[in-house]
Protein backbone atom coordinates (compact mmCIF):
# COMPACT_ATOMS: atom_id res chain seq x y z
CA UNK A 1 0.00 0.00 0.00
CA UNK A 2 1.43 3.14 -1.02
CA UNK A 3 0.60 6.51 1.18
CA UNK A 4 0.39 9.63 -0.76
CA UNK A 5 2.59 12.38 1.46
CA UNK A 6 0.16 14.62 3.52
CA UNK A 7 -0.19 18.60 2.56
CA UNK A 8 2.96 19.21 5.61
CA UNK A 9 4.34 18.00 8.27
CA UNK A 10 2.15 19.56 10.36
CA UNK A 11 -1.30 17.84 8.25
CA UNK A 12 -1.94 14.65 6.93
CA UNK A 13 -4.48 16.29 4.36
CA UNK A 14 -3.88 15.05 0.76
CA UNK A 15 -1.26 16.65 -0.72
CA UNK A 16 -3.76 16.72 -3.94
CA UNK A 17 -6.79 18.05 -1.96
CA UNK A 18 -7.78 21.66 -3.32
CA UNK A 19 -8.93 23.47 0.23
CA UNK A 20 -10.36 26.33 -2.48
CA UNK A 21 -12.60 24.10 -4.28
CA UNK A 22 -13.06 21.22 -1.60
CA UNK A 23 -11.82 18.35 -4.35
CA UNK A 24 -9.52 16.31 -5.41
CA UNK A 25 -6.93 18.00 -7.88
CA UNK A 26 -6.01 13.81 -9.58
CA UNK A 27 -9.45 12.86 -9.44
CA UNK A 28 -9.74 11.22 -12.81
CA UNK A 29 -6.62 9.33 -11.84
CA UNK A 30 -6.70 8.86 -8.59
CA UNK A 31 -4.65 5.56 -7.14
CA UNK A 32 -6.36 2.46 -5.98
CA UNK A 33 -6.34 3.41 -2.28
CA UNK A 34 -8.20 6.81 -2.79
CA UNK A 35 -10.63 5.10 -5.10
CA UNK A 36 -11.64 2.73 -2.61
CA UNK A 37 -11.17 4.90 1.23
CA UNK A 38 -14.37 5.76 2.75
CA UNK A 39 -13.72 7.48 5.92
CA UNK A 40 -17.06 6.58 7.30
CA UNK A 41 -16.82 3.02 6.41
CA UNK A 42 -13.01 1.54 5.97
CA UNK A 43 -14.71 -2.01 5.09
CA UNK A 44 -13.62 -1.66 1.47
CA UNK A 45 -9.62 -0.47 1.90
CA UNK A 46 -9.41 -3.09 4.43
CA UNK A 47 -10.33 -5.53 2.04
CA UNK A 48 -7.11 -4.43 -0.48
CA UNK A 49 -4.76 -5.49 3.04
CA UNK A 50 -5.56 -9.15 1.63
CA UNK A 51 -4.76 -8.63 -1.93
CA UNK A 52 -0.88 -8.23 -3.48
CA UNK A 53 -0.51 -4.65 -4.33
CA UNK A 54 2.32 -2.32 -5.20
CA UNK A 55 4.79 -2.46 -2.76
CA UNK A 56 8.27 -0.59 -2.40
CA UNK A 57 9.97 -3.34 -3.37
CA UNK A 58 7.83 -3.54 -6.95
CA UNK A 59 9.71 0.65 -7.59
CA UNK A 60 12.98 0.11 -6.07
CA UNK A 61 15.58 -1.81 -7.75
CA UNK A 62 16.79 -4.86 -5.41
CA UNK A 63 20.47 -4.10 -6.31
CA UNK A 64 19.98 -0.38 -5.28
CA UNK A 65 22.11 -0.05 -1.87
CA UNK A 66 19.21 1.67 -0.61
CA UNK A 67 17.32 -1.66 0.05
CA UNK A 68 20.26 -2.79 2.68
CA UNK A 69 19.15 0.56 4.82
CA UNK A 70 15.37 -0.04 4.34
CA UNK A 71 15.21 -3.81 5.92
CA UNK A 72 17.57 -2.71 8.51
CA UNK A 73 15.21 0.06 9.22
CA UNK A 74 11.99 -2.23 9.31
CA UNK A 75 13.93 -4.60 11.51
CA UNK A 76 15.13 -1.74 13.93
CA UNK A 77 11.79 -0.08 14.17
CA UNK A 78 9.38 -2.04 13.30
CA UNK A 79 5.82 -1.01 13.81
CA UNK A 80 4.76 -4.14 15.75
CA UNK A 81 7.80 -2.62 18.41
CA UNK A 82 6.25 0.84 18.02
CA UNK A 83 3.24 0.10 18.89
CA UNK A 84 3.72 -2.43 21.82
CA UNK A 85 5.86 0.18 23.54
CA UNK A 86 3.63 3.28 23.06
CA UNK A 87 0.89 0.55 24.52
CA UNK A 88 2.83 0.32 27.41
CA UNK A 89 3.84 3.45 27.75
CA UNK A 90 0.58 4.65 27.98
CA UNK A 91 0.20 2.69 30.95
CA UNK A 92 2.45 4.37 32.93
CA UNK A 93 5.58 2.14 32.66
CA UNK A 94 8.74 3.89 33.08
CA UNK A 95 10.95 1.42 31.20
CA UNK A 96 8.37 1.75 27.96
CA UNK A 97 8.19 5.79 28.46
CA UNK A 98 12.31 5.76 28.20
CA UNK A 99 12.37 3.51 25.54
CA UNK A 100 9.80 5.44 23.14
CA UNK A 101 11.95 8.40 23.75
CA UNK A 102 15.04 6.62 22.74
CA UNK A 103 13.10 4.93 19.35
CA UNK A 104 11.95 8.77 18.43
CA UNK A 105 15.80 10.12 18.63
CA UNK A 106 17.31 6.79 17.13
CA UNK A 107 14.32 7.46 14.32
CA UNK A 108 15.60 11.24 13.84
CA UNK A 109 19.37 10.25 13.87
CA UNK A 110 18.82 6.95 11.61
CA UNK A 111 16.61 9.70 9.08
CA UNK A 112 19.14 11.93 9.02
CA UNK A 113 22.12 10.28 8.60
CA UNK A 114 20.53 8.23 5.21
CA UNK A 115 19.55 11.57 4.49
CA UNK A 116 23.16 12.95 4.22
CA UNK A 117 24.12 9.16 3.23
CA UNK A 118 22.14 9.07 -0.03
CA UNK A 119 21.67 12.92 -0.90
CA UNK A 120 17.69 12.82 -0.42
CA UNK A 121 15.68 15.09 1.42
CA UNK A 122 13.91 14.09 4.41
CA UNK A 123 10.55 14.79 3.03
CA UNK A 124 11.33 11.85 0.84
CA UNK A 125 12.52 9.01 3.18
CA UNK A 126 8.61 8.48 4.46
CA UNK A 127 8.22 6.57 1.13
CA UNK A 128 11.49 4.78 1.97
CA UNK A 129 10.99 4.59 5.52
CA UNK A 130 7.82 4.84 6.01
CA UNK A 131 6.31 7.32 8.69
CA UNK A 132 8.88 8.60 11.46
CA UNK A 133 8.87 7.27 14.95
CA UNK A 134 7.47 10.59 16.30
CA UNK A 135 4.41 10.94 13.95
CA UNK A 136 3.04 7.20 14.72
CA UNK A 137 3.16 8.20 18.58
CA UNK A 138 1.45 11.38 17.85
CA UNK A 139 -1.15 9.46 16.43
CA UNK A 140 -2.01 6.97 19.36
């Protein structure tokens, strides 16, 4: 499933949402995901999590060095570990509280340093990367 970058940082609205005219600026060619997201009802995007679909690794050649840094970023971070430790850290456990706080600066660090690394801005790793550390908290 690819994620089409929000609007900023800051928003998660559609980078090809027109605020003006309240529409979609690629309607006619929108991709799969926006043709089948219903906010109100997420039964039909759900159902795509069962099908093979474009994937990173369908755009990105496997000899490209960049593919060493992406599993060892998905291995480091994972979203399963996220998750679990923003769980617990919601509960009040010390141990998970210190170690989201080290995940989010080990997040920026890792970011910036393939930033430098490979010459890309970090605007662009979230399609390598996927969302930063930071923003998936901020979102629990």
């Amino acid at each position: 499933m690819i994620k089409i970058r929000g609007e900023s940082t800051s928003s998660w609205q559609c980078l090809f949402y027109a605020e003006d005219k309240k529409a979609c600026k690629i309607y006619k060619t929108r991709p799969l995901e926006c043709r089948k997201l219903k906010c109100w009802d997420p039964t039909e995007i759900k159902k795509l999590f069962l099908k093979k679909l474009l994937s990173r690794s369908d755009l990105i050649p496997k000899k490209n060095p960049i593919w060493q840094i992406i599993n060892g970023y998905e291995k480091t971070f994972s979203i399963k570990r996220i998750l679990e430790t923003a769980q617990a850290a919601k509960s009040n456990i010390v141990e998970a509280k210190k170690e989201l706080e080290h995940l989010k600066e080990a997040d920026q660090q890792f970011r910036n340093k393939v930033s430098k690394a490979f010459g890309l801005p970090i605007s662009e790793l979230n399609f390598y990367l996927g969302r930063p550390v930071a923003d998936i908290i901020s979102q629990q």
